[in-house]
Protein backbone atom coordinates (compact mmCIF):
# COMPACT_ATOMS: atom_id res chain seq x y z
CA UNK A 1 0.00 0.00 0.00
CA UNK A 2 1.44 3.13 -0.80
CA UNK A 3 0.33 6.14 1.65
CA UNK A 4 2.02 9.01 1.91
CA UNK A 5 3.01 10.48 5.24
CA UNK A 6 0.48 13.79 4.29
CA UNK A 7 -2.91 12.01 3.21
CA UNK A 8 -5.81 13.04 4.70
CA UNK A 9 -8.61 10.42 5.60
CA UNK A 10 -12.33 10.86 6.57
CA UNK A 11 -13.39 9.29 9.98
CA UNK A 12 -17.01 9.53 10.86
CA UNK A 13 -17.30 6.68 13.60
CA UNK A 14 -18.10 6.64 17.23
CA UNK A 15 -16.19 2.91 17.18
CA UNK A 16 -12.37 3.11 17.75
CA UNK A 17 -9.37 1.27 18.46
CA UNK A 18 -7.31 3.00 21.06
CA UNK A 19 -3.39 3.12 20.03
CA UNK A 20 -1.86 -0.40 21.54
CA UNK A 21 0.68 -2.33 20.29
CA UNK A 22 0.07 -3.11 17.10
CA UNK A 23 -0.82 0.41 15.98
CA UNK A 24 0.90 1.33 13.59
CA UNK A 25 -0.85 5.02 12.19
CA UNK A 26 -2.51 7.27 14.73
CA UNK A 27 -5.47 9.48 13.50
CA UNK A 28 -4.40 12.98 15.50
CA UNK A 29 -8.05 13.40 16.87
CA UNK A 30 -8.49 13.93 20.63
CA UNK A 31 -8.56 11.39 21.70
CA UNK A 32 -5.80 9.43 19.46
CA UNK A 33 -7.25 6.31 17.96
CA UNK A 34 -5.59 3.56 15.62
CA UNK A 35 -6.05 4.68 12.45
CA UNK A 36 -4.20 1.40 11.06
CA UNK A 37 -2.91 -1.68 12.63
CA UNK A 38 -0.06 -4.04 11.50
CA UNK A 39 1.21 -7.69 12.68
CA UNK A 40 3.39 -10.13 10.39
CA UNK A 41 1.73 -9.89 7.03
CA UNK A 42 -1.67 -8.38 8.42
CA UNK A 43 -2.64 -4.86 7.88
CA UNK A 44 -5.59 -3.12 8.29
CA UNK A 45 -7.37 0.64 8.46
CA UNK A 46 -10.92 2.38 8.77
CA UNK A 47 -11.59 4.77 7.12
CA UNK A 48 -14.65 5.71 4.59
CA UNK A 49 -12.63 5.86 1.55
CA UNK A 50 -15.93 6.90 -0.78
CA UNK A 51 -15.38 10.49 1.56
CA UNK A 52 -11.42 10.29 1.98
CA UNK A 53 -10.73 11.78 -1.38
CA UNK A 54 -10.67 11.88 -5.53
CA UNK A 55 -12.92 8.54 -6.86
């Protein structure tokens, strides 16, 4: 995946990961929540992509 350090993504949820261990973006919201997680060859994010940007 190829996501550059200055990307903006849209979070509309009131469900969230808090940063742990396996965190491995933070969404700079108050309060910080895992915006992505990674462990061995698993990776995943929320996000609503449909609002995050260009189609």
């Amino acid at each position: 995946m190829n996501i550059q350090s200055e990307e903006n993504f849209f979070f509309d949820n009131s469900h969230y990961l808090p940063v742990e261990h396996y965190t491995s973006v933070v969404a700079g919201h108050i309060p910080n929540f895992t915006a992505a997680i990674e462990k061995d060859n698993f990776f995943g994010i929320q996000f609503l992509p449909e609002k995050s940007g260009e189609p």
